[in-house]
N, C-alpha and C. Protein backbone atom coordinates (compact mmCIF):
# COMPACT_ATOMS: atom_id res chain seq x y z
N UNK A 1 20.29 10.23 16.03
CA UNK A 1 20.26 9.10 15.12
C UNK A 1 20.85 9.54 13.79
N UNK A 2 21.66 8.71 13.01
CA UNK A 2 22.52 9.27 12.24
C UNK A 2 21.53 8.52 10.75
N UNK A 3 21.87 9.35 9.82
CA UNK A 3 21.78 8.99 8.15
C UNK A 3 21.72 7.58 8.36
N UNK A 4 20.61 7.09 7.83
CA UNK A 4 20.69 5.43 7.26
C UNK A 4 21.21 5.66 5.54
N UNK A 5 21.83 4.51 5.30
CA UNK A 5 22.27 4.92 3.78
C UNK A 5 21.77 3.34 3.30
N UNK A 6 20.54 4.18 1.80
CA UNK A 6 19.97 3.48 0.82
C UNK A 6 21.26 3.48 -0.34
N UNK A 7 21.84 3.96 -0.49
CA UNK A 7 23.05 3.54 -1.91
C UNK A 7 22.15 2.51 -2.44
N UNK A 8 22.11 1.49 -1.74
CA UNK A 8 21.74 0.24 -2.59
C UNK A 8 20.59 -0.29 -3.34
N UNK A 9 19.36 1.08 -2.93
CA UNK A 9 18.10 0.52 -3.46
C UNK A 9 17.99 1.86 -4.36
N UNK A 10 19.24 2.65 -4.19
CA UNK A 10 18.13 3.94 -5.22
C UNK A 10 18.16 3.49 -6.41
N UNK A 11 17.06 4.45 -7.21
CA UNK A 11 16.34 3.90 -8.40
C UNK A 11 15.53 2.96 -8.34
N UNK A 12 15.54 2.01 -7.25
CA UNK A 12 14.12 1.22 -7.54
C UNK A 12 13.12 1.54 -7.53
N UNK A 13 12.19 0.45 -7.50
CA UNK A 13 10.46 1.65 -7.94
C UNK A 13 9.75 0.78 -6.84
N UNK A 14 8.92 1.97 -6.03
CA UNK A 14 8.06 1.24 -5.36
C UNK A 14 6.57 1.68 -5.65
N UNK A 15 5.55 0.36 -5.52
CA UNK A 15 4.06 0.84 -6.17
C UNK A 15 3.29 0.90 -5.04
N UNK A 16 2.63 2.23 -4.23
CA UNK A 16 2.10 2.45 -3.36
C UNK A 16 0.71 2.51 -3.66
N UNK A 17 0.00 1.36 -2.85
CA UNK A 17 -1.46 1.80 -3.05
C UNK A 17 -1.95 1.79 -1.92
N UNK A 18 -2.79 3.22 -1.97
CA UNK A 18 -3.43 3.71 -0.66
C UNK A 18 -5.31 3.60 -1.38
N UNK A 19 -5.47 2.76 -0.01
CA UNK A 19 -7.20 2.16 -0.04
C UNK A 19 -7.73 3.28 1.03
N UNK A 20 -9.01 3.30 1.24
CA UNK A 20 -10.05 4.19 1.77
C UNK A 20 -10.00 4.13 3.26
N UNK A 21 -9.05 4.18 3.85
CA UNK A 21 -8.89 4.23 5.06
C UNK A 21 -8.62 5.86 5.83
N UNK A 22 -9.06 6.35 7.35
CA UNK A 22 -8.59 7.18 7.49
C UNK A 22 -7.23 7.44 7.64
N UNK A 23 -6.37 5.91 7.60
CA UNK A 23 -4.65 6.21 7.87
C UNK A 23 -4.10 6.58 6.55
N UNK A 24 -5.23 6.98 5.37
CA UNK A 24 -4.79 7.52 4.40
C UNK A 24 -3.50 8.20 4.37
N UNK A 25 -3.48 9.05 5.22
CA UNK A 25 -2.61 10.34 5.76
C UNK A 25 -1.01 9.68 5.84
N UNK A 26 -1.06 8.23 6.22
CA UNK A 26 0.26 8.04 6.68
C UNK A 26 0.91 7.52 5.47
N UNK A 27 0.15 6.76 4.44
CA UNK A 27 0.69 6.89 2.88
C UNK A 27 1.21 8.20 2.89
N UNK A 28 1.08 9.11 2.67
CA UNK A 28 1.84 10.35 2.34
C UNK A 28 3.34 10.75 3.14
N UNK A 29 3.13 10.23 4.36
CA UNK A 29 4.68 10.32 4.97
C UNK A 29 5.53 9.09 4.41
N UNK A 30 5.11 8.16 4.12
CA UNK A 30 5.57 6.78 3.22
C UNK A 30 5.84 7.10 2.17
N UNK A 31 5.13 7.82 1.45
CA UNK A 31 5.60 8.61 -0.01
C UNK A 31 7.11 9.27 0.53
N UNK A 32 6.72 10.37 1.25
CA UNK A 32 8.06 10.81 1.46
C UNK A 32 9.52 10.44 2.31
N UNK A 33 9.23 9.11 2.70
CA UNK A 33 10.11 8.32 3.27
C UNK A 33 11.24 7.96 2.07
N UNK A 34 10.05 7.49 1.49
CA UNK A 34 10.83 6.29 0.14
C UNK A 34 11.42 7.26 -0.97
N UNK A 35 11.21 8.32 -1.19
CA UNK A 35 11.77 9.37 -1.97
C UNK A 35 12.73 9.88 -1.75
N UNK A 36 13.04 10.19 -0.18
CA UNK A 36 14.07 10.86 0.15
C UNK A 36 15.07 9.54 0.14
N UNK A 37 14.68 8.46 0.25
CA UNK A 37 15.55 6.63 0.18
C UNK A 37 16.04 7.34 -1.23
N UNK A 38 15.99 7.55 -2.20
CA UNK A 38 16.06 7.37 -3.51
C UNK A 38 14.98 6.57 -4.42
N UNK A 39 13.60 6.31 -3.54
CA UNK A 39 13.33 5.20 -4.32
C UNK A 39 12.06 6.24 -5.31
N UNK A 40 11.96 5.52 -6.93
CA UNK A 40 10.96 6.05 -7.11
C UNK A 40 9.30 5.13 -7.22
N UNK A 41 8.29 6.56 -6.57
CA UNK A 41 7.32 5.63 -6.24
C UNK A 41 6.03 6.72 -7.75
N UNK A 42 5.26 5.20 -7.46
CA UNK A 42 3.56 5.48 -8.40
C UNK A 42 3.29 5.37 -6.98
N UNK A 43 1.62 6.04 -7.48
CA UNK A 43 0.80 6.04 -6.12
C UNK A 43 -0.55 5.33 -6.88
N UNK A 44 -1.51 4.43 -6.37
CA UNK A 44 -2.65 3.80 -7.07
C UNK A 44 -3.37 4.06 -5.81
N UNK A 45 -4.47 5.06 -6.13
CA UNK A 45 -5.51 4.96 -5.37
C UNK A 45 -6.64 4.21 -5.50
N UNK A 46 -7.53 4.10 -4.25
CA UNK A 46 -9.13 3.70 -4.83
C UNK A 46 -9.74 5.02 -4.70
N UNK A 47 -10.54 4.99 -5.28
CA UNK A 47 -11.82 5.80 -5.29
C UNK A 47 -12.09 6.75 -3.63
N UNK A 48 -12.26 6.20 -2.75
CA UNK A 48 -12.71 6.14 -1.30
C UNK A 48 -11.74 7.18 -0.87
N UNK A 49 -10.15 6.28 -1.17
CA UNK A 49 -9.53 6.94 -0.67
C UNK A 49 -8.97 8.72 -1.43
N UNK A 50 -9.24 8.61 -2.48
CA UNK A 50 -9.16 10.22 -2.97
C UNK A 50 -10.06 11.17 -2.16
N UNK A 51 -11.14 10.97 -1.40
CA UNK A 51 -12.12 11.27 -0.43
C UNK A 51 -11.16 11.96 0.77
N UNK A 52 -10.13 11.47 0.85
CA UNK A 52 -9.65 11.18 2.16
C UNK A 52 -7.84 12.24 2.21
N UNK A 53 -7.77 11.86 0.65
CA UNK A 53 -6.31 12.55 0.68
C UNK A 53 -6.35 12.91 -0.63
N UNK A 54 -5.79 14.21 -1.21
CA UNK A 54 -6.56 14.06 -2.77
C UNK A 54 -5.29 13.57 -3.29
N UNK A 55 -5.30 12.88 -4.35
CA UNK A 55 -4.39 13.31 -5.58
C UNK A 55 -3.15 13.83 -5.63
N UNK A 56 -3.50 14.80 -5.65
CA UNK A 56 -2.54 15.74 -6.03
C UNK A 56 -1.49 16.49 -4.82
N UNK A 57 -1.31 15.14 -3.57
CA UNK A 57 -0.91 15.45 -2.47
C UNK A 57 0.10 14.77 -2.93
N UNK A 58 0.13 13.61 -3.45
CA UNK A 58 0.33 12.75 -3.81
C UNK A 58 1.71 12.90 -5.08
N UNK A 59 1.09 13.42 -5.97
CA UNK A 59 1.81 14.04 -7.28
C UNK A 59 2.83 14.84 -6.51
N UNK A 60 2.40 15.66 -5.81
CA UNK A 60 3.63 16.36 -5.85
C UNK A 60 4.70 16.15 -4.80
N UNK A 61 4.40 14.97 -3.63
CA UNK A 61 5.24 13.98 -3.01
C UNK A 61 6.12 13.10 -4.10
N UNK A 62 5.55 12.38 -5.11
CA UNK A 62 6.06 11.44 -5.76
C UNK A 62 6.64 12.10 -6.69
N UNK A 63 6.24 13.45 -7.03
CA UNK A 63 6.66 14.12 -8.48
C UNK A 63 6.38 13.13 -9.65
N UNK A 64 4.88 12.50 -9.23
CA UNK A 64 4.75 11.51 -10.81
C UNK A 64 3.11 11.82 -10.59
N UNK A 65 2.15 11.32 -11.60
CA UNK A 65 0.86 11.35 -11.88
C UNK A 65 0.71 10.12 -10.83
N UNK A 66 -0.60 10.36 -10.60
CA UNK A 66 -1.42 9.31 -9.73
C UNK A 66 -2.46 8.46 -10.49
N UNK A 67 -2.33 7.31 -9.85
CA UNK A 67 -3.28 6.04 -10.88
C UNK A 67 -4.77 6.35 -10.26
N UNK A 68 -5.70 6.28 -10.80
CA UNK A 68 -6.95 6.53 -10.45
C UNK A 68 -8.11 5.68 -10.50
N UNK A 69 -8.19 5.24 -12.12
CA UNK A 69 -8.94 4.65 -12.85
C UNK A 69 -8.28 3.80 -13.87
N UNK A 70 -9.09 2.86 -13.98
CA UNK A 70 -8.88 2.24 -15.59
C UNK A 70 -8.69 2.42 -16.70
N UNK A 71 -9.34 3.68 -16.96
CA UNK A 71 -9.70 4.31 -17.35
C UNK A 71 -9.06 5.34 -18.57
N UNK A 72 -8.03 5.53 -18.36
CA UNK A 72 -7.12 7.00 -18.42
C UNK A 72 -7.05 7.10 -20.21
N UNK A 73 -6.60 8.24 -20.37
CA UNK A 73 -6.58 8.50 -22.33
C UNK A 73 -5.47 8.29 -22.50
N UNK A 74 -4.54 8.03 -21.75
CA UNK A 74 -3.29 7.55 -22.54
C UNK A 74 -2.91 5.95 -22.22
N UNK A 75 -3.25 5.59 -21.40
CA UNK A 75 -2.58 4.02 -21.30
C UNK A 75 -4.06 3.01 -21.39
N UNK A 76 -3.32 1.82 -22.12
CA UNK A 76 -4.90 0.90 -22.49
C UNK A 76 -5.17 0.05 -21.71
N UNK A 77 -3.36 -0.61 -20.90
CA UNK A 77 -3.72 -1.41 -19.86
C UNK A 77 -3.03 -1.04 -18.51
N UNK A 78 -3.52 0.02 -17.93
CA UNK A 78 -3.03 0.41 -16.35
C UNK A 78 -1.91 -0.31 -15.71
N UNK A 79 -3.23 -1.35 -15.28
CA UNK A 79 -2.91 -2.43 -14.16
C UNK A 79 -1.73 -3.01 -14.49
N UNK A 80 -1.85 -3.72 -15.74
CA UNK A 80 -0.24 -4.29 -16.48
C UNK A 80 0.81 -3.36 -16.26
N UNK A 81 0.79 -2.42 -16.93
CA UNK A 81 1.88 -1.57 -16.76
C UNK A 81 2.33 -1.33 -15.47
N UNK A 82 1.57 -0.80 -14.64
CA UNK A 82 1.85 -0.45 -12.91
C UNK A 82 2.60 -1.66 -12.68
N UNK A 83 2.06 -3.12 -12.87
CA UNK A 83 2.77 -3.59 -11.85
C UNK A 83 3.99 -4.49 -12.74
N UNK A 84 4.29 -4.27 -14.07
CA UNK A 84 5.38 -4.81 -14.52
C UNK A 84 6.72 -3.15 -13.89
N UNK A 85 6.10 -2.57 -13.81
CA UNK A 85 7.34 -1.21 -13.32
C UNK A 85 7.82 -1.19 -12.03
N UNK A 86 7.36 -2.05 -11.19
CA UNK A 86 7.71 -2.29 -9.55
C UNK A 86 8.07 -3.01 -9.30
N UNK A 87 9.15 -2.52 -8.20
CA UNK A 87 10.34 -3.90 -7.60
C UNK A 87 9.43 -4.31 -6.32
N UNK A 88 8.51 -3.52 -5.75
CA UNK A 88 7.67 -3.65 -4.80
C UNK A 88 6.30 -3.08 -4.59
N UNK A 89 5.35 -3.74 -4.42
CA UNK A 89 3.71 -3.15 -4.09
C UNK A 89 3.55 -3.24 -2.82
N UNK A 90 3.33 -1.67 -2.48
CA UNK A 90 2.70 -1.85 -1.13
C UNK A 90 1.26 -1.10 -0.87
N UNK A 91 0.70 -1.99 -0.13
CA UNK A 91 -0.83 -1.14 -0.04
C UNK A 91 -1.00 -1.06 1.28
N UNK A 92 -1.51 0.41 1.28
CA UNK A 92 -1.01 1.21 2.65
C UNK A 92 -1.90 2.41 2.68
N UNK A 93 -2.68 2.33 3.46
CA UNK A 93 -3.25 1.74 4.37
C UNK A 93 -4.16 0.18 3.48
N UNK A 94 -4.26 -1.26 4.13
CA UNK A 94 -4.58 -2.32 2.95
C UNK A 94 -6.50 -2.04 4.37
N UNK A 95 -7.29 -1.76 3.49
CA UNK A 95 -8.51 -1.77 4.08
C UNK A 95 -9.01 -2.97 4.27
N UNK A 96 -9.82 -3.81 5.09
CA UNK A 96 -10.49 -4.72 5.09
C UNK A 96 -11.17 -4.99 3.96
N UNK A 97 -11.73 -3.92 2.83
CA UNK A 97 -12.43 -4.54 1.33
C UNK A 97 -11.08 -5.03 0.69
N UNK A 98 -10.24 -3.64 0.53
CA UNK A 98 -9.39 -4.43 -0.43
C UNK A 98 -8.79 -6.10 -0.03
N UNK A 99 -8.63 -6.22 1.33
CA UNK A 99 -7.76 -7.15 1.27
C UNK A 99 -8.63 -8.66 1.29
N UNK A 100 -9.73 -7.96 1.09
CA UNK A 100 -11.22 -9.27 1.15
C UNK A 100 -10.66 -9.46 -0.45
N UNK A 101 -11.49 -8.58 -0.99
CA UNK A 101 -10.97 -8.69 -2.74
C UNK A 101 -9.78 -9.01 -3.21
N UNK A 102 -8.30 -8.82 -2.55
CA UNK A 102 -7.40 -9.34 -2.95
C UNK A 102 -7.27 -11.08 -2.56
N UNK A 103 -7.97 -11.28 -1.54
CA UNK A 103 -7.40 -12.51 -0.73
C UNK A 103 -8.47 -13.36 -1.98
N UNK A 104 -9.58 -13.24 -2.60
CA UNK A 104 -10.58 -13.67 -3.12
C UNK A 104 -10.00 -13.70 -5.01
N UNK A 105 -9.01 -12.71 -5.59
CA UNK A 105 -8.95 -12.51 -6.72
C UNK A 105 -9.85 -11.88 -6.92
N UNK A 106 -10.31 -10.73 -6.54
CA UNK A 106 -11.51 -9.90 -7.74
C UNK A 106 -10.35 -8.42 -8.13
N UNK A 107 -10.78 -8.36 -9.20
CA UNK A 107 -9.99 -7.33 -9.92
C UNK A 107 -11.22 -6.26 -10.41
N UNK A 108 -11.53 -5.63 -9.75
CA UNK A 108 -13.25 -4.66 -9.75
C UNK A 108 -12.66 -2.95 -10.33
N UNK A 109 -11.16 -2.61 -9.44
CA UNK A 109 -10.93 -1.08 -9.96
C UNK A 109 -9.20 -1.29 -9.81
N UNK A 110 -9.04 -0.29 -10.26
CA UNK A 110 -7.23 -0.21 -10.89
C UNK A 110 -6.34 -0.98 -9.29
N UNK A 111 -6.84 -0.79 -8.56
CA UNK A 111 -6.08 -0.92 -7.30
C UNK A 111 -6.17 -2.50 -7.14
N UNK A 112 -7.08 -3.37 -7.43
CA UNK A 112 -7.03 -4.62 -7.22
C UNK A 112 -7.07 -5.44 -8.02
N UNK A 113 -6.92 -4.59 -9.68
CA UNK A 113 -6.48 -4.99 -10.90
C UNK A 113 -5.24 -5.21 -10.48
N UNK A 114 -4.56 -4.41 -10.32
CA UNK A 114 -3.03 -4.02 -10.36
C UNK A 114 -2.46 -5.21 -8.95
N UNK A 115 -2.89 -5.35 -7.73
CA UNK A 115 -2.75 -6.33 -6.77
C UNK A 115 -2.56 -7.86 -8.14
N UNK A 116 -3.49 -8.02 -8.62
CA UNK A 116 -3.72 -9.74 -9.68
C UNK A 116 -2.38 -9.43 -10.68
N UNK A 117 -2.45 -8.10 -11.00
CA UNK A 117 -1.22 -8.49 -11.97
C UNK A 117 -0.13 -8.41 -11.45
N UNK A 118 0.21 -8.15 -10.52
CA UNK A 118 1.62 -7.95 -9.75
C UNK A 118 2.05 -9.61 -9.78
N UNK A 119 3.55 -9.73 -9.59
CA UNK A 119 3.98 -10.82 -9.47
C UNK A 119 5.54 -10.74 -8.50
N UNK A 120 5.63 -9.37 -8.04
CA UNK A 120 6.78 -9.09 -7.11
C UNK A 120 6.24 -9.20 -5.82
N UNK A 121 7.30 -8.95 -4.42
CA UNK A 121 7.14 -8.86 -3.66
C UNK A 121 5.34 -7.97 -3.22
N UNK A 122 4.21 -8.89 -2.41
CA UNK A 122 3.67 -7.50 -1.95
C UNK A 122 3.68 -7.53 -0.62
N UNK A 123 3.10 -6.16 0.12
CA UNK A 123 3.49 -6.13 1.45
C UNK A 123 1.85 -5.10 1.53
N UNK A 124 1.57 -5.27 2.25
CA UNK A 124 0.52 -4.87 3.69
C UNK A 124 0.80 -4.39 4.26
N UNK A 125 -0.01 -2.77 4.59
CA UNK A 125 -0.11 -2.71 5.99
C UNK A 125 -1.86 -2.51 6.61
N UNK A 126 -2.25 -3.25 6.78
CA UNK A 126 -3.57 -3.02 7.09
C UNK A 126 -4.19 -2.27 7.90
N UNK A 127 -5.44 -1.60 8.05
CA UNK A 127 -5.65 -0.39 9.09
C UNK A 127 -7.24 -0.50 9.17
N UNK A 128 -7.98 -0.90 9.99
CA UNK A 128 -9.25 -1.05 10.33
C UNK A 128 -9.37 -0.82 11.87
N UNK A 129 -11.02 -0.58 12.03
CA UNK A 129 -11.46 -0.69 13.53
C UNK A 129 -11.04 -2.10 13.60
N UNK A 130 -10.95 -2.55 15.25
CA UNK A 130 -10.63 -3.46 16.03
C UNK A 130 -11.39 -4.59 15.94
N UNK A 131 -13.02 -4.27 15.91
CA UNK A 131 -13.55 -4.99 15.44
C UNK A 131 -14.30 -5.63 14.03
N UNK A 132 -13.70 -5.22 13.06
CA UNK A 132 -12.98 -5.53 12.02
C UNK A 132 -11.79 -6.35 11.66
N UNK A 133 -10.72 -5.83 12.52
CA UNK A 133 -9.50 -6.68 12.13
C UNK A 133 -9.89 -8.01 12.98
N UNK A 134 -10.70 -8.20 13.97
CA UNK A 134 -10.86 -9.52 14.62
C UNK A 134 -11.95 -10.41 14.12
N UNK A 135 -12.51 -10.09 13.25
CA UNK A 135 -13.61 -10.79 12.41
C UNK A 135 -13.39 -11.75 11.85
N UNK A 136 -13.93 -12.94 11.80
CA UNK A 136 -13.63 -14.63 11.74
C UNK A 136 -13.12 -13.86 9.56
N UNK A 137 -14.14 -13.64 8.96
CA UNK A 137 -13.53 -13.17 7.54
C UNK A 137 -12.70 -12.47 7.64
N UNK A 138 -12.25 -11.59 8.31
CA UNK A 138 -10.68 -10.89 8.24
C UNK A 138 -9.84 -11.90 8.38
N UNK A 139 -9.35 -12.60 9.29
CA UNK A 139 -8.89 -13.17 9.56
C UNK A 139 -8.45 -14.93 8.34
N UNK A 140 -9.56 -15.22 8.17
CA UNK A 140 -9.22 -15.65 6.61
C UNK A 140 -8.87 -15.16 5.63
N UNK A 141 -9.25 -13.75 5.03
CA UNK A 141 -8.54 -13.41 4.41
C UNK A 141 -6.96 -13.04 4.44
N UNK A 142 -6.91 -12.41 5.81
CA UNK A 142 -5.31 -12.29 6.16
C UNK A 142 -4.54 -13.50 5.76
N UNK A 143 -4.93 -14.48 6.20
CA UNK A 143 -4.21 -16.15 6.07
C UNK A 143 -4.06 -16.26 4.87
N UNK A 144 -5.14 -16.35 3.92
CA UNK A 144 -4.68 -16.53 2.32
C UNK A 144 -3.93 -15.35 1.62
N UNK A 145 -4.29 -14.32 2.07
CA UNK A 145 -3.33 -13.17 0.99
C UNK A 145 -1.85 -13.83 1.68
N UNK A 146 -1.15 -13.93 3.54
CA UNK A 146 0.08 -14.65 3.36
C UNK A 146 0.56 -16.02 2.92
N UNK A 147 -0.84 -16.69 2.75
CA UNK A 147 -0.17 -18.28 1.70
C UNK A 147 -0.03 -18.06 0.65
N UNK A 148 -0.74 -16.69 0.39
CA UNK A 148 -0.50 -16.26 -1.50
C UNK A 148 1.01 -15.42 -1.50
N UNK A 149 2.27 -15.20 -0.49
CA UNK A 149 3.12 -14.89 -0.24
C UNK A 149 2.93 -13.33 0.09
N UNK A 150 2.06 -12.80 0.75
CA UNK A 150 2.39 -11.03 1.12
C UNK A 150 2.94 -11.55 2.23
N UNK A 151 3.45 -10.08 2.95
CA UNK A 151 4.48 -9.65 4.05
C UNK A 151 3.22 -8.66 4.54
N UNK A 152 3.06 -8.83 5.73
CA UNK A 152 1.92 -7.97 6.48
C UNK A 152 2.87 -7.23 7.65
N UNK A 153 2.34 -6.12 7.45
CA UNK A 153 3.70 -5.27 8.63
C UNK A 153 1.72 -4.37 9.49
N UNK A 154 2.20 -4.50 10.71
CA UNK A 154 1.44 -4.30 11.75
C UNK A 154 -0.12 -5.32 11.45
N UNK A 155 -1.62 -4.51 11.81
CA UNK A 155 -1.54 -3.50 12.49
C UNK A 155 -1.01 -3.26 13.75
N UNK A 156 -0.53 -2.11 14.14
CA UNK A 156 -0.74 -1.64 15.77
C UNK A 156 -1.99 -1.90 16.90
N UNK A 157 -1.72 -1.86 18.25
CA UNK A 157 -2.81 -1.23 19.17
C UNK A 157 -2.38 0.08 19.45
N UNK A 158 -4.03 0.77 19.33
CA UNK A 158 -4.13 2.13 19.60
C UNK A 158 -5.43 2.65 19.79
N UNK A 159 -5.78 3.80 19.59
CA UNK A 159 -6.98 4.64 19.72
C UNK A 159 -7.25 5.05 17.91
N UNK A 160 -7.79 4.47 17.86
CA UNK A 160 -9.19 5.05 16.24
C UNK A 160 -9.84 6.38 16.06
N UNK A 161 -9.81 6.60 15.20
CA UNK A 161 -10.66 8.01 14.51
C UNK A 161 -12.14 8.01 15.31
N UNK A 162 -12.44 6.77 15.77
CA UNK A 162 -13.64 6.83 15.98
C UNK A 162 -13.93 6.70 17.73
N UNK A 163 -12.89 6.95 18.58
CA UNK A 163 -12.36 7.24 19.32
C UNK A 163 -12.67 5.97 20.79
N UNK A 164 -12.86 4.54 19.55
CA UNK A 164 -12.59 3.43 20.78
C UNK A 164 -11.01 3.06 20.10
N UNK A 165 -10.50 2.02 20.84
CA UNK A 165 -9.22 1.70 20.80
C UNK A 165 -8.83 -0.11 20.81
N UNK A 166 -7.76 -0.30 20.27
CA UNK A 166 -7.66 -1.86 20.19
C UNK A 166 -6.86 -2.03 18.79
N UNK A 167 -6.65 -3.14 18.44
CA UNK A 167 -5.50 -3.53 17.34
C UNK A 167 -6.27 -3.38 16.24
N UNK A 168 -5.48 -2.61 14.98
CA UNK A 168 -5.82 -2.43 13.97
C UNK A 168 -5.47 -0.76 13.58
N UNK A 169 -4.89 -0.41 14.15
CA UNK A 169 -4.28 0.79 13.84
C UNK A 169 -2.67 0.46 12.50
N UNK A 170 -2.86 1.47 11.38
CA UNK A 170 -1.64 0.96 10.40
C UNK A 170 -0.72 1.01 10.99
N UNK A 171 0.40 0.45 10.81
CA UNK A 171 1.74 0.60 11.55
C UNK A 171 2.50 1.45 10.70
N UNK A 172 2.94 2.25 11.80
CA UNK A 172 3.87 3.73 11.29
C UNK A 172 4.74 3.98 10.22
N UNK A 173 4.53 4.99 9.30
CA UNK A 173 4.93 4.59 7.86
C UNK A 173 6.55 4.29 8.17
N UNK A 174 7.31 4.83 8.96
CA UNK A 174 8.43 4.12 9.23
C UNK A 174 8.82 2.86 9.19
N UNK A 175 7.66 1.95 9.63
CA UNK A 175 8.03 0.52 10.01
C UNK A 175 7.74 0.08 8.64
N UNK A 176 6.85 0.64 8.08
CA UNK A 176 6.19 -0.24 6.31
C UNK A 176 7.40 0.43 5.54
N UNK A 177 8.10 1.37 5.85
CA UNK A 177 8.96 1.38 5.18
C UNK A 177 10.17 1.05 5.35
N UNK A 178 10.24 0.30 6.16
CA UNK A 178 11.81 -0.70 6.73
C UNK A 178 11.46 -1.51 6.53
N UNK A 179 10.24 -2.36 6.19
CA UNK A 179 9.63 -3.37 5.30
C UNK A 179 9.90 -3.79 3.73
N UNK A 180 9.32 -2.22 3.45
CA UNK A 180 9.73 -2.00 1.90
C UNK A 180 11.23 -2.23 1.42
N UNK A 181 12.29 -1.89 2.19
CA UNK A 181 13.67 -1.91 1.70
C UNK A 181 13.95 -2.68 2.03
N UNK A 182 13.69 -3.53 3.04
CA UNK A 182 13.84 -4.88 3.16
C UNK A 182 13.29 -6.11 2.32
N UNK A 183 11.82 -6.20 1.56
CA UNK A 183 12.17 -6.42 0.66
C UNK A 183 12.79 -5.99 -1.09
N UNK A 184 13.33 -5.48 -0.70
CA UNK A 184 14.13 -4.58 -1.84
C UNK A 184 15.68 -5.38 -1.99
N UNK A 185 16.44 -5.02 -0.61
CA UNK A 185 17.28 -5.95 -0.45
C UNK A 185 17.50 -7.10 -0.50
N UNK A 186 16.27 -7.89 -0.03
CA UNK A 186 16.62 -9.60 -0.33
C UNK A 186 16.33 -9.95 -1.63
N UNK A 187 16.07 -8.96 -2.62
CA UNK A 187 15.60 -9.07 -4.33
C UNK A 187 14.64 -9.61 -4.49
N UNK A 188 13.67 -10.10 -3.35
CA UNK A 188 12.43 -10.64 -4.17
C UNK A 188 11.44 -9.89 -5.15
């Protein structure tokens, strides 16, 4: 398989937020997807997920600081800033809380602050047990975060950390990231 050529998106910025999922892990090959694209990425964690992948896996994939908190001693409004700097938000792995809280508007920590202030393209990839992603409230929420215009890329069927199997596995940072440049390309 030969070189795909980004020419056209390098320099854009993509805003990766990885929620408390165990597909934590595949944010980080997504980090390094979109980097080697040319694209440059922030990373916005939650809480949960620093548990899971630290930090500073992160930093030195993106070669930039990682969003954490609200919090921070140098910037007053995070969330604003993060998401006026992105041509695209993607949240990856998107957990069943966050995407409850996004589909609902609650803005509780930097990650779903930053979801309310965004006004670009966002995209999903969601990653829960099976019976989770089939839950009458998942399932509403899914519906309103896409009438609120996201792009949901998977989940997959597969086998879980927890070693039953069924849909809700994230879809392979490959595919969220032929997502991502896709919307990149159509300029939304």
């Amino acid at each position: 398989m030969g070189e795909r050529d980004y020419s056209d998106v390098v320099g854009r910025e993509l805003l990766l937020g990885v929620c408390g999922g165990i597909a934590a892990y595949k944010a980080a090959a997504l980090t390094s997807l979109a980097r080697k694209a040319g694209l440059g990425v922030t990373v916005v964690m939650t809480e949960a997920a620093t548990k899971l992948v630290a930090p500073k896996t992160f930093e030195a994939l993106s070669s930039r600081p990682v969003a954490t908190t609200m919090w921070g001693p140098n910037v007053a409004h995070p969330h604003i800033e993060l998401a006026r700097q992105a041509d695209v938000f993607c949240i990856a792995p998107a957990t069943a809380n966050t995407m409850a809280k996004a589909a609902a508007g609650f803005a509780d920590n930097l990650l779903t602050s930053t979801i309310l202030a965004f006004t670009g393209t966002l995209i999903y990839a969601p990653a829960m047990n099976a019976a989770m992603w089939e839950k009458p409230a998942t399932r509403r929420n899914l519906r309103q975060i896409i009438e609120d215009g996201a792009t949901i890329v998977g989940p997959e069927t597969g086998r879980f950390s927890c070693g039953e199997a069924g849909v809700g596995r994230m879809a392979e940072p490959e595919a969220v990231f032929d997502a991502i440049i896709a919307a990149m390309r159509a300029g939304r």
